[in-house]
Protein backbone atom coordinates (compact mmCIF):
# COMPACT_ATOMS: atom_id res chain seq x y z
CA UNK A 1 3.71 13.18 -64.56
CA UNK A 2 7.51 13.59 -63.40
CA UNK A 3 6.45 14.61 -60.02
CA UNK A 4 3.71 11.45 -59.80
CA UNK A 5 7.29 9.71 -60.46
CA UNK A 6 9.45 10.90 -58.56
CA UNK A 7 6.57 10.72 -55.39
CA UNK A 8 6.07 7.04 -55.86
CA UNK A 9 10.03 6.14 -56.71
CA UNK A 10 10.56 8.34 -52.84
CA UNK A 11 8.01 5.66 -51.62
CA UNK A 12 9.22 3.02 -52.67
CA UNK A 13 12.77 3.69 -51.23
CA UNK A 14 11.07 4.30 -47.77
CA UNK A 15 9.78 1.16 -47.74
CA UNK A 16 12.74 -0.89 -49.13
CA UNK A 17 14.89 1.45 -46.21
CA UNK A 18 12.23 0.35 -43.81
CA UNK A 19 11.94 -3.62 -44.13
CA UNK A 20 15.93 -3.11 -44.67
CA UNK A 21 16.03 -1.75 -41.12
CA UNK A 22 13.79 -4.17 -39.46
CA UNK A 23 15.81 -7.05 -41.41
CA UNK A 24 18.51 -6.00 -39.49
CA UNK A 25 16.89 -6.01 -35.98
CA UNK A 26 19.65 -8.01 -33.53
CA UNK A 27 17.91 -11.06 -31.89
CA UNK A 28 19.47 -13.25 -29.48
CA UNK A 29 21.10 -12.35 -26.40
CA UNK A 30 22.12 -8.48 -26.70
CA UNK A 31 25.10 -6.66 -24.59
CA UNK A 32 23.92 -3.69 -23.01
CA UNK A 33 25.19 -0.98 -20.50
CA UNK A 34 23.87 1.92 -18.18
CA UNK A 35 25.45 4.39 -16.33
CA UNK A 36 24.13 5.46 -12.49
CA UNK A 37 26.17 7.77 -10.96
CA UNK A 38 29.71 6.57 -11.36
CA UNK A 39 28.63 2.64 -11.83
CA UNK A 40 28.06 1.41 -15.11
CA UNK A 41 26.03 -1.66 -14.93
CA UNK A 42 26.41 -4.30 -17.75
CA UNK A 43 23.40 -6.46 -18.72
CA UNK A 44 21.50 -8.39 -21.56
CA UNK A 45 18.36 -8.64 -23.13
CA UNK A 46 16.86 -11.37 -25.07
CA UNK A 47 15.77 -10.09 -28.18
CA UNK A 48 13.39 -13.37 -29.75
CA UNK A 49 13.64 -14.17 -33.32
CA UNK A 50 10.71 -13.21 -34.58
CA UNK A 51 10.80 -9.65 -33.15
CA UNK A 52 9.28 -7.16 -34.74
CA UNK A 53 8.64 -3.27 -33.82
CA UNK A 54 4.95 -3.32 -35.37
CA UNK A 55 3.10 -5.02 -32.39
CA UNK A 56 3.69 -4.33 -28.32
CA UNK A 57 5.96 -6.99 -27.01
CA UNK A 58 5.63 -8.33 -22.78
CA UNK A 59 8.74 -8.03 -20.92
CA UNK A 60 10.25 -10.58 -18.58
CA UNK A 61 12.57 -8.95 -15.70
CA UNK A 62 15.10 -12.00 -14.91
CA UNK A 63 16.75 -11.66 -11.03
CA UNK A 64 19.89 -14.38 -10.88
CA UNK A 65 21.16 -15.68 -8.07
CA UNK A 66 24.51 -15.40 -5.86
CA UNK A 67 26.25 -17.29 -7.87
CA UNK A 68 25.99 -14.95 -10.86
CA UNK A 69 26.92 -12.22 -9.07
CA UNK A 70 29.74 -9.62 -10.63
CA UNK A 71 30.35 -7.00 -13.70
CA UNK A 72 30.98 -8.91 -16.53
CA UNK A 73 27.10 -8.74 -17.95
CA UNK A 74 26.97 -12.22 -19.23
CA UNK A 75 26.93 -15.33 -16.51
CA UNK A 76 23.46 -14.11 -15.63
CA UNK A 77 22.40 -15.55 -18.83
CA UNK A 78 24.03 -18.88 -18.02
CA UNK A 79 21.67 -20.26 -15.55
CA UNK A 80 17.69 -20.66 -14.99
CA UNK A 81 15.55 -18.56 -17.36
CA UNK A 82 18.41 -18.03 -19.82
CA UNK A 83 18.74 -21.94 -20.00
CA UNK A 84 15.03 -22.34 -20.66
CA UNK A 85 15.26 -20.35 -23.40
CA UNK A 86 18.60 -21.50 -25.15
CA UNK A 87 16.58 -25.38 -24.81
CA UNK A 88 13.08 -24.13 -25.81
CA UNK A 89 13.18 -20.82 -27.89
CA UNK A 90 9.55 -21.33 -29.42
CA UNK A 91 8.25 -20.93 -25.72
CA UNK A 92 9.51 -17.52 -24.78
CA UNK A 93 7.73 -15.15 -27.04
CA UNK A 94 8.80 -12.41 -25.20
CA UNK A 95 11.74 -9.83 -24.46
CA UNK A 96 13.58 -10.93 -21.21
CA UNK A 97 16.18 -8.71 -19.63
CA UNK A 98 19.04 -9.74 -16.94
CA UNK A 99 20.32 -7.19 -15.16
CA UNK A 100 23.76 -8.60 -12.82
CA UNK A 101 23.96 -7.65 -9.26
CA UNK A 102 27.21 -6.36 -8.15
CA UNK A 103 29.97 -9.23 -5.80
CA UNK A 104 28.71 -8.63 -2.19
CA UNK A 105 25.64 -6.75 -2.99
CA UNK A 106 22.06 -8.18 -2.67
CA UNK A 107 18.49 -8.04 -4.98
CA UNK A 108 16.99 -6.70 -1.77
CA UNK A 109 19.36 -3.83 -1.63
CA UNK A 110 17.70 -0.74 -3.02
CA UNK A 111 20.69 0.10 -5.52
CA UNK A 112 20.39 -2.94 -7.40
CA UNK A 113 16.81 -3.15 -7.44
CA UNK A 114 17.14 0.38 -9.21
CA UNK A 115 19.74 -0.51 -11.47
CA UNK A 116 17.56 -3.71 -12.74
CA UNK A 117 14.23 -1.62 -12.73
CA UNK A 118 16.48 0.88 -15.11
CA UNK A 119 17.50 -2.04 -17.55
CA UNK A 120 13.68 -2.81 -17.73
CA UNK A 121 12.66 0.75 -18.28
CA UNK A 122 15.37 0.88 -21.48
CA UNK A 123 14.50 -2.38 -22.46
CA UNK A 124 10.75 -1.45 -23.07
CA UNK A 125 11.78 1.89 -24.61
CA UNK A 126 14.05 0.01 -26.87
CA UNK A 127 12.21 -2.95 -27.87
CA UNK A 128 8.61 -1.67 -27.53
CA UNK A 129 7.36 -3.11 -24.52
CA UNK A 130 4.07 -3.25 -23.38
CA UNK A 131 3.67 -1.68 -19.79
CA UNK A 132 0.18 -3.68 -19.26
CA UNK A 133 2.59 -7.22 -19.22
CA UNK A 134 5.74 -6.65 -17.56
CA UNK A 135 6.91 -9.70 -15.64
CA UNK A 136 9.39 -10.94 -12.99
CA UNK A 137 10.64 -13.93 -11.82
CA UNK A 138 14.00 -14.36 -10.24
CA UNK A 139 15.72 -17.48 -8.45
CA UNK A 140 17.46 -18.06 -4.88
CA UNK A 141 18.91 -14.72 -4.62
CA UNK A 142 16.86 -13.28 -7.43
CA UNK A 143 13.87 -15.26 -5.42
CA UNK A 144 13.96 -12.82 -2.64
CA UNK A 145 14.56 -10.24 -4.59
CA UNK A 146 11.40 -10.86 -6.55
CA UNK A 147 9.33 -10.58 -3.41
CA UNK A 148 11.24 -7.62 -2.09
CA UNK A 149 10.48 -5.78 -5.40
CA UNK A 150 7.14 -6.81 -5.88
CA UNK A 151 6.45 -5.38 -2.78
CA UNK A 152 8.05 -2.20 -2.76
CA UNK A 153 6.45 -1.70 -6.44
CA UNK A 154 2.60 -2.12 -6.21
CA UNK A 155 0.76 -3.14 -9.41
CA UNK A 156 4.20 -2.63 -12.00
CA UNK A 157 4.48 -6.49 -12.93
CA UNK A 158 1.42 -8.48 -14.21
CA UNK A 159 2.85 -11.84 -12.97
CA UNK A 160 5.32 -12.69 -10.28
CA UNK A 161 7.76 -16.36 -10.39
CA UNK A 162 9.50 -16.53 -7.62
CA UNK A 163 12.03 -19.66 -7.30
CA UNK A 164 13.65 -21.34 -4.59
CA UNK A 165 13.57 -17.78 -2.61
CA UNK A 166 11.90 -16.44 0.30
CA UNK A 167 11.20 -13.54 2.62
CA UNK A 168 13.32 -14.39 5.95
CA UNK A 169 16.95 -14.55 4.87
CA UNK A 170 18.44 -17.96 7.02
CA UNK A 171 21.35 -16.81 9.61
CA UNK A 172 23.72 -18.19 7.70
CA UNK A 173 23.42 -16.69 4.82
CA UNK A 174 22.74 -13.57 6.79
CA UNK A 175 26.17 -13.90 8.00
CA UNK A 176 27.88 -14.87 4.76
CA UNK A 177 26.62 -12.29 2.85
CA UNK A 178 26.61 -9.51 5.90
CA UNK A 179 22.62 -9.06 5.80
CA UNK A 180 20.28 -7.73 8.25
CA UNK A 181 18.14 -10.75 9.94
CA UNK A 182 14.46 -10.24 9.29
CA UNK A 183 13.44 -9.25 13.30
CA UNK A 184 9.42 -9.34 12.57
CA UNK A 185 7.57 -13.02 13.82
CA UNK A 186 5.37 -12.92 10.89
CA UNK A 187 7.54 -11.05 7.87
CA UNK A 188 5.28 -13.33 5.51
CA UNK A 189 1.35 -12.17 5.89
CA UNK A 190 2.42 -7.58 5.29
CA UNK A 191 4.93 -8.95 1.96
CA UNK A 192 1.14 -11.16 0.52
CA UNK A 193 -0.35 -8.16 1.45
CA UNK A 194 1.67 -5.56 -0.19
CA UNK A 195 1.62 -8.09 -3.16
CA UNK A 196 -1.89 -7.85 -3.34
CA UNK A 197 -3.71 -9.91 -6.00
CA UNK A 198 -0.92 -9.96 -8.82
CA UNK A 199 -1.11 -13.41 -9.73
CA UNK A 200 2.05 -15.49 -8.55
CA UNK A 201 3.44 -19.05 -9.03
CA UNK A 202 5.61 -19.76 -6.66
CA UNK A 203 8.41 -22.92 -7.24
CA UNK A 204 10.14 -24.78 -4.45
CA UNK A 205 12.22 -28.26 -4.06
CA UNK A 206 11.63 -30.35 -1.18
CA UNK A 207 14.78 -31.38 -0.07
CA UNK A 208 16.55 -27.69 -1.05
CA UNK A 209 19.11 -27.34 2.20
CA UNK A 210 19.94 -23.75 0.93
CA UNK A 211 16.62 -21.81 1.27
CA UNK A 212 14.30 -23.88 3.54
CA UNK A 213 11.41 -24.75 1.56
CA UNK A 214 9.41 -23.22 4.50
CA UNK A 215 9.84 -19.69 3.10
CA UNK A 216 8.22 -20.60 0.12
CA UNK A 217 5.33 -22.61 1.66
CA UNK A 218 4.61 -19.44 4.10
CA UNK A 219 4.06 -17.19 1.36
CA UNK A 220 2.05 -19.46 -0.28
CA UNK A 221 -0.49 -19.93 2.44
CA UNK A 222 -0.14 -16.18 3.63
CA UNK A 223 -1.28 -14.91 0.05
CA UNK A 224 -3.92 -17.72 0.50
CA UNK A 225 -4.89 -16.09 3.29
CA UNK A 226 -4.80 -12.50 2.13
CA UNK A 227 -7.16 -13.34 -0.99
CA UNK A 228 -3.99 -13.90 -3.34
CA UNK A 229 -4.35 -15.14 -6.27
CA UNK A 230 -1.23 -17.98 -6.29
CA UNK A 231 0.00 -20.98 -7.60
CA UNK A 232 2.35 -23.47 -5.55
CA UNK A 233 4.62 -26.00 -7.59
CA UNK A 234 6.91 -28.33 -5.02
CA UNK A 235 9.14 -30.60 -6.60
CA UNK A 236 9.44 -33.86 -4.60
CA UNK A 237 13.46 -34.75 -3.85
CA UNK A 238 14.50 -31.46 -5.67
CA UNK A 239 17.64 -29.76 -3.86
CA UNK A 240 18.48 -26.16 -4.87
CA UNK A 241 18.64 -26.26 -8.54
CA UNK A 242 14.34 -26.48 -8.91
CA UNK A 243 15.19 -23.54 -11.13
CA UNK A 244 16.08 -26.69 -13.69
CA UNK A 245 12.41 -28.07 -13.78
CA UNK A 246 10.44 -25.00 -12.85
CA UNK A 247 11.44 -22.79 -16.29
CA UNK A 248 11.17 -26.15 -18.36
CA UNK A 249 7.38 -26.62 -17.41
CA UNK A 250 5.54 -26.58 -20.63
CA UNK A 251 3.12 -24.29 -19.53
CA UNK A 252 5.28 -21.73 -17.64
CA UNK A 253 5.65 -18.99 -20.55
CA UNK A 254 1.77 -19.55 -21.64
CA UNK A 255 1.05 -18.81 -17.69
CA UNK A 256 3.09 -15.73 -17.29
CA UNK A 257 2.65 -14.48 -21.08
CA UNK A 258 -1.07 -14.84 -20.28
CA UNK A 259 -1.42 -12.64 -17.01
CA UNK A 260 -1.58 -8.74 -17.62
CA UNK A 261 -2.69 -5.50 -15.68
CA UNK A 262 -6.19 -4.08 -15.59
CA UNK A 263 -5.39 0.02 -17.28
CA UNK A 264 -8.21 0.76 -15.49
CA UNK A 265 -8.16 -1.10 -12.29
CA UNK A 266 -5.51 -1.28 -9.35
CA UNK A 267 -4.78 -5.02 -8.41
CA UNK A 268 -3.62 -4.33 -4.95
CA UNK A 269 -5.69 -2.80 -2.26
C-alpha cells in the first residue's frame, strides 16, 4: 500500500515539475548567441505566446536589410517582419528567427548565409521546429539574400517572401557596398530554376528608386516561365518601405503558414 503511495505521490510531482517548466517557457522576442570560429553572432527569436513543446512548431527565417546591419542582435527586430508581429501577434503562429548580418558584409556572402542558416538550425532544435515548414522571407538586402539562399539550398524552405529585393545588384549599390556586378545577361531564368517549384510571393513598390522594381518583375515572369509556382503583389506609388504593407496583408501568415514540403517528394527538379 506504501509503495502504491509513494508511486502515485512521485507522479504527481512529475507532473506539477512538468506544467511548472512549460509555465515558464520565455515568449516574446528572445536574445540569443552562437559562436563560428572566432565570431560570435548575436540574434533573436520570436518565441509566440502560446508556445508549447507538445506539438511541431513552423519556423520563419527573417533576412533584414542594410540598414540593420551590425552586432548588437536587436535592430533586426525593429523593422519589417518584427513590426508585423509587435502590431498583429494573433497572425504569426509561428517561431521567427533574425539572425544580423555583420557592417559591410552582405546576405549573399556565404558567411552570413551560414551564420543565419545556424540560428535556424538552433532555433528548431530549441523550440521544436518542424523541418517539413521552414520559411524565409527577407527584405531589400535580406530580399536578395532570400533568392541567393533559396537557390544555393534546394527544397530546405517550404515558402519563399522575398521583398523589395532582387537578383542583379544595381551599380551603385555595387559600389557602395564593394559587391561584385552580376556579369550574366539573363541572371534571372538559372536563380527560377534552381528555385524550382517552392511556392513564392514575391512583393514590390512601384515607384521604389532603391531596388528597381524590374528585379522583382523578372523573377516573377522567369519562374512563370520555368513552371514556378509564384505570386506577384506590386504596390502602386510604394517607394522602398513596401516591407510596411506587404507583412500587414491579412493573409500573408495564413499563405506562408499554409505551404509545406512533400517528405516524400523533391520540389525542385
Amino acid at each position: 500500500m506504501l509503495r502504491a503511495q509513494n508511486f502515485i505521490f512521485t507522479l504527481i510531482l512529475l507532473a506539477f515539475f512538468a506544467s511548472v517548466s512549460e509555465a515558464k517557457t520565455e515568449s516574446g522576442f528572445l536574445n540569443r548567441s552562437l559562436k563560428m570560429g572566432a565570431t560570435t553572432y548575436a540574434y533573436q527569436v520570436y518565441v509566440p505566446a502560446n508556445w508549447t513543446p507538445k506539438q511541431k512548431w513552423p519556423v520563419v527565417l527573417f533576412l533584414h536589410g542594410a540598414g540593420e546591419r551590425g552586432s548588437d542582435g536587436l535592430i533586426q527586430t525593429e523593422v519589417g517582419i518584427g513590426t508585423a508581429v509587435r502590431r498583429h501577434a494573433e497572425r504569426a503562429q509561428c517561431v521567427i528567427v533574425f539572425p544580423q548580418c555583420l557592417a559591410h558584409h552582405w546576405w549573399t556572402e556565404a558567411e552570413m548565409q551560414t551564420q543565419a542558416l545556424k540560428a535556424l538550425e538552433l532555433a528548431v532544435k530549441e523550440f521544436n521546429g518542424d523541418p517539413q515548414r521552414l520559411y524565409l522571407t527577407g527584405i531589400s538586402m535580406g530580399g536578395y539574400g532570400t533568392w541567393a539562399m533559396a537557390a544555393a539550398q534546394p527544397g530546405k524552405f517550404a515558402a519563399l517572401a522575398p521583398v523589395c529585393g532582387g537578383v542583379r545588384v544595381p551599380q551603385r549599390l555595387a559600389e557602395q557596398f564593394k559587391l561584385s556586378a552580376t556579369q550574366s545577361d539573363d541572371p534571372y531564368t538559372p536563380m527560377a530554376q534552381k528555385i524550382g517549384k517552392t511556392p513564392v510571393w514575391i512583393f514590390h513598390g512601384s515607384a521604389d528608386t532603391t531596388v528597381p522594381t524590374t528585379e522583382s518583375r523578372q523573377m516573377n515572369e522567369a519562374l512563370k516561365a520555368t513552371g514556378g509556382n509564384v505570386k506577384y503583389t506590386e504596390y502602386e506609388g510604394v517607394g522602398h518601405n513596401s516591407w510596411e504593407k506587404a507583412y500587414a496583408e491579412a493573409e500573408f501568415f495564413n499563405w506562408l503558414l499554409a505551404q509545406k514540403l512533400d517528405a516524400k517528394a523533391k520540389l525542385n527538379p
